[in-house]
N, C-alpha and C. Protein backbone atom coordinates (compact mmCIF):
# COMPACT_ATOMS: atom_id res chain seq x y z
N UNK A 1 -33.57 -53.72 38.20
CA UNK A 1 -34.36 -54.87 37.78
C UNK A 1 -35.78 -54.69 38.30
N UNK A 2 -36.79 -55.26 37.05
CA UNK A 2 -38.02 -55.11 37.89
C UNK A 2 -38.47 -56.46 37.73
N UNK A 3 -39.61 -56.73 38.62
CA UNK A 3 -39.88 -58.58 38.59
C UNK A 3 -41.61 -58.49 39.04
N UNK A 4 -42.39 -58.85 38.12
CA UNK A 4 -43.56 -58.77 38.12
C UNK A 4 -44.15 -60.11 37.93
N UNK A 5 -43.74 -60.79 39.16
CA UNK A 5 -43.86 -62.41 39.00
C UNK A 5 -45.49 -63.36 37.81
N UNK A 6 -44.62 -64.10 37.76
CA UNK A 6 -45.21 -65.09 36.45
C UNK A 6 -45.70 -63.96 35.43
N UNK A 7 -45.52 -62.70 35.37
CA UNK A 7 -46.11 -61.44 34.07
C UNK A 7 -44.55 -60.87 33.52
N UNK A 8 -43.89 -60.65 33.81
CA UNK A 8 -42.64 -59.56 33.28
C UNK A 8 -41.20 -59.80 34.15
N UNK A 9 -40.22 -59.70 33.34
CA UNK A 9 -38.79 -59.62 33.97
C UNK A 9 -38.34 -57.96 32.95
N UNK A 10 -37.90 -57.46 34.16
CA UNK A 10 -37.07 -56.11 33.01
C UNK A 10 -35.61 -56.58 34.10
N UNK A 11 -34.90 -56.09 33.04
CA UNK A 11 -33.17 -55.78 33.40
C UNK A 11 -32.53 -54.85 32.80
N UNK A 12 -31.37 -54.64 33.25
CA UNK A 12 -30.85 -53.70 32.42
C UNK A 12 -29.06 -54.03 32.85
N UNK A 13 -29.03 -54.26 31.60
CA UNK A 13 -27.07 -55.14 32.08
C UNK A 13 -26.30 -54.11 31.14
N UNK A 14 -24.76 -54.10 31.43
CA UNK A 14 -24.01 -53.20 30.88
C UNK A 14 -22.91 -53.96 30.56
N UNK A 15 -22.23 -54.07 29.60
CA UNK A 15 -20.75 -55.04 29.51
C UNK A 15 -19.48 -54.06 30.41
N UNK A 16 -18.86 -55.28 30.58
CA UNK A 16 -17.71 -54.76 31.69
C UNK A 16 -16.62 -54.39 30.48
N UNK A 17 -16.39 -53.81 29.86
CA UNK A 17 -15.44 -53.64 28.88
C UNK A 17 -14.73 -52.14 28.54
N UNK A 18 -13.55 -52.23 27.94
CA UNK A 18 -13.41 -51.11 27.41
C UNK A 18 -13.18 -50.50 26.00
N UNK A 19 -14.08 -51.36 25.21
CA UNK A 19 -14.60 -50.99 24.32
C UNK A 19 -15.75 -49.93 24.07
N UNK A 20 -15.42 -49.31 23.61
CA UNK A 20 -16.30 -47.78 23.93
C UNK A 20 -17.68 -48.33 23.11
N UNK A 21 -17.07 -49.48 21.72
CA UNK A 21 -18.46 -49.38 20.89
C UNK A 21 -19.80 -50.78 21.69
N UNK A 22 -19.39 -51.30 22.87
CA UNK A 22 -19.83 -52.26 23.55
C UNK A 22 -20.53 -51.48 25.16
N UNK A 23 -19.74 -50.35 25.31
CA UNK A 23 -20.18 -49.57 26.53
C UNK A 23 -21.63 -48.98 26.61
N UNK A 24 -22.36 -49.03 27.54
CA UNK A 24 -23.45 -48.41 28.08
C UNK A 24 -24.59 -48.89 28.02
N UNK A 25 -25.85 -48.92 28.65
CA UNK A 25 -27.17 -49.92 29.25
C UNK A 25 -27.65 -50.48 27.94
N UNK A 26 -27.90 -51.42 28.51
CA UNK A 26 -29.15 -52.07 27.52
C UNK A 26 -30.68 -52.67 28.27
N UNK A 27 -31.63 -52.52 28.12
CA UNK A 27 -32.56 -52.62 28.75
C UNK A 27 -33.45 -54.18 28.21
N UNK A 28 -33.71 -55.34 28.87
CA UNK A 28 -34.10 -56.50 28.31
C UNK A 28 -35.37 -56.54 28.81
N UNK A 29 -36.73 -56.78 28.29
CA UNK A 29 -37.82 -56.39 28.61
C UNK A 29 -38.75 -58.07 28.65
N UNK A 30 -38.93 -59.00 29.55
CA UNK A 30 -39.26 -60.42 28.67
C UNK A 30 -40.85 -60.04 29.56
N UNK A 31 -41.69 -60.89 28.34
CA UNK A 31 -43.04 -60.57 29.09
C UNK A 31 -43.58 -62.25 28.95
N UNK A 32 -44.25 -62.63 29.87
CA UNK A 32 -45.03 -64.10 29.82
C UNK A 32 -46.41 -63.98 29.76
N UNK A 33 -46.94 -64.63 29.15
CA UNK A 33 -48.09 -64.84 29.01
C UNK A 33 -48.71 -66.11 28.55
N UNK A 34 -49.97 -67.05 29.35
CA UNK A 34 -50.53 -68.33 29.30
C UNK A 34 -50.68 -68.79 27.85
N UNK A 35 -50.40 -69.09 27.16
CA UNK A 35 -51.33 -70.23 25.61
C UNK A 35 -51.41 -71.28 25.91
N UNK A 36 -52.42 -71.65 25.35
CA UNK A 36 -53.08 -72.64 25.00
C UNK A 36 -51.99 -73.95 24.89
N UNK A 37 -52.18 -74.90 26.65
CA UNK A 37 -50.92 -75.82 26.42
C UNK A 37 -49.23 -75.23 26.71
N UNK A 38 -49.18 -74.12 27.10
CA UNK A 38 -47.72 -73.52 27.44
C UNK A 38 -47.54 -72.12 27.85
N UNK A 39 -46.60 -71.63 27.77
CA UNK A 39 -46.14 -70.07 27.67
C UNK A 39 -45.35 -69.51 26.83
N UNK A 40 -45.88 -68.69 26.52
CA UNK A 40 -45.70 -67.20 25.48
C UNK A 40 -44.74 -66.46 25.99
N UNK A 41 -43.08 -66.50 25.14
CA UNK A 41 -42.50 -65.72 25.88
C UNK A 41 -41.70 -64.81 25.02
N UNK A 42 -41.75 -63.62 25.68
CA UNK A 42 -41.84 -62.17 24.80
C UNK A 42 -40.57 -61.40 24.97
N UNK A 43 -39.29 -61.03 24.24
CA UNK A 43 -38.35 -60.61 24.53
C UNK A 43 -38.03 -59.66 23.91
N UNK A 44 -37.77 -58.19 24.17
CA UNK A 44 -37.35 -57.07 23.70
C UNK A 44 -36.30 -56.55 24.07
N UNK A 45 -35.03 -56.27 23.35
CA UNK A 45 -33.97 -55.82 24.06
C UNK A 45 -33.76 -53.94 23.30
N UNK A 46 -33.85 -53.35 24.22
CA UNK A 46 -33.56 -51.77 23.93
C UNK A 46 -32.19 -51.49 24.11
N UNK A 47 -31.43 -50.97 23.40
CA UNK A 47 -30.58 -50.06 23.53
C UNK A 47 -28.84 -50.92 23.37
N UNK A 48 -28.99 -51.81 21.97
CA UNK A 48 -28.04 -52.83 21.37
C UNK A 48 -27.03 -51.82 21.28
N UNK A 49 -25.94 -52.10 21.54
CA UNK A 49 -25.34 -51.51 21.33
C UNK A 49 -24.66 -51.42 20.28
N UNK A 50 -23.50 -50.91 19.76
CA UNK A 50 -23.57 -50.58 18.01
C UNK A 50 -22.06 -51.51 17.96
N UNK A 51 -21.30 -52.01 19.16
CA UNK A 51 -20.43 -53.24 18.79
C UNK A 51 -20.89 -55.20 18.65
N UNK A 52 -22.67 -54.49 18.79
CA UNK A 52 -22.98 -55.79 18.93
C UNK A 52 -24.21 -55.96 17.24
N UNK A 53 -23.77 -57.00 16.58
CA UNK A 53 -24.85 -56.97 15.52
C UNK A 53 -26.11 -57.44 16.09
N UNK A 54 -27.20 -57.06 15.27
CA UNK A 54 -28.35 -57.39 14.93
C UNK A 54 -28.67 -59.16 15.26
N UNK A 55 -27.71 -59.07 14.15
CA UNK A 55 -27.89 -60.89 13.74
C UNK A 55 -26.91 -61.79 14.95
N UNK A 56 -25.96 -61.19 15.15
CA UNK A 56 -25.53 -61.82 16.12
C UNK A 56 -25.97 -61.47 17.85
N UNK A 57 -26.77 -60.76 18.01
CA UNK A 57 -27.64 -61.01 19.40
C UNK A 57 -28.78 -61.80 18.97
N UNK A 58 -29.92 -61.80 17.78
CA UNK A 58 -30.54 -62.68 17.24
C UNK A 58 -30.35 -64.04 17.45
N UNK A 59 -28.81 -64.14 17.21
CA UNK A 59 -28.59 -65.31 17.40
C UNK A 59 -28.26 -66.35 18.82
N UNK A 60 -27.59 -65.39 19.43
CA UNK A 60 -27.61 -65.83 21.29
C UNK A 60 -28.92 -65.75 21.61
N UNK A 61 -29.82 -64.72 21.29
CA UNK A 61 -31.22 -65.20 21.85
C UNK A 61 -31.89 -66.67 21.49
N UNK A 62 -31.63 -66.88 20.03
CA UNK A 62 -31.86 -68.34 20.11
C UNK A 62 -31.36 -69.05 20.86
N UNK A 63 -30.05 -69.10 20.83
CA UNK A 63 -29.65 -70.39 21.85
C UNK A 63 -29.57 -70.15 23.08
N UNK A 64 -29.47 -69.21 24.23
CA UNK A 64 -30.12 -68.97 25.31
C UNK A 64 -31.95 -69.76 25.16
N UNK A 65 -32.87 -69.29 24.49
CA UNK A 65 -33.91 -69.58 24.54
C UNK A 65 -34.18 -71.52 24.16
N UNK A 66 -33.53 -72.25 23.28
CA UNK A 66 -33.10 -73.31 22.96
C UNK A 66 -33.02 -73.78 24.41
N UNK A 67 -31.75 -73.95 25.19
CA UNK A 67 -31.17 -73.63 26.22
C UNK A 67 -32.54 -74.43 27.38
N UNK A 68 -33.01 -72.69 27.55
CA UNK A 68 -33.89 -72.76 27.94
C UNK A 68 -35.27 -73.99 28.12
N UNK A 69 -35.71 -73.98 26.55
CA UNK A 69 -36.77 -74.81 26.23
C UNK A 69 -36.05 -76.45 26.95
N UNK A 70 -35.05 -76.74 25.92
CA UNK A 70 -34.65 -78.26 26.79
C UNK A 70 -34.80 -78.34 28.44
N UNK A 71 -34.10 -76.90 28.98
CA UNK A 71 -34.29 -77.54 30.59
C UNK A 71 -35.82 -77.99 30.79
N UNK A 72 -36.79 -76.63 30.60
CA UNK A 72 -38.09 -76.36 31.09
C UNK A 72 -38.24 -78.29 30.87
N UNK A 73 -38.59 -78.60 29.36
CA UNK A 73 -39.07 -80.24 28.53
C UNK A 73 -38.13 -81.05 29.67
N UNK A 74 -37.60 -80.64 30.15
CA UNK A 74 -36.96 -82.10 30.62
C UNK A 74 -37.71 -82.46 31.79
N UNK A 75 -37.90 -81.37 32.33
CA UNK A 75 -39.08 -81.76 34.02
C UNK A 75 -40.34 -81.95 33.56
N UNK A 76 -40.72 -81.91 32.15
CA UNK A 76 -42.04 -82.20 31.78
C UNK A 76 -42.34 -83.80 31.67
């Protein structure tokens, strides 16, 4: 993990499984940055693995990020 406070989070998580087509790193890259009134937040995931779709990590990123937004709005 690298942590480049209030600029960048990297990780790199692996599923515990033994599914061979779910096995091995994936690298999550989120970057922040100030706008105008909030933050800009930047998410790249490298190295999907080929038991996981497109559309369906697409889609946990929304609702992780969803998720997200309500906590942040609620202390606002």
């Amino acid at each position: 993990m690298k942590l480049v406070p209030n600029q960048q989070v990297v990780e790199v998580d692996e599923f515990e499984t033994a599914d061979p087509a779910l096995r091995g790193e994936m690298t999550i890259t989120i970057t922040l940055a100030d706008t105008d009134g909030g933050t800009e937040l930047i998410a790249v995931h490298d190295g999907l693995r080929d038991g996981v779709s497109t559309a369906d990590n697409e889609e946990g990123w929304r609702m992780a990020l969803a998720k997200l937004a309500a906590l942040v709005e609620g202390y606002g």
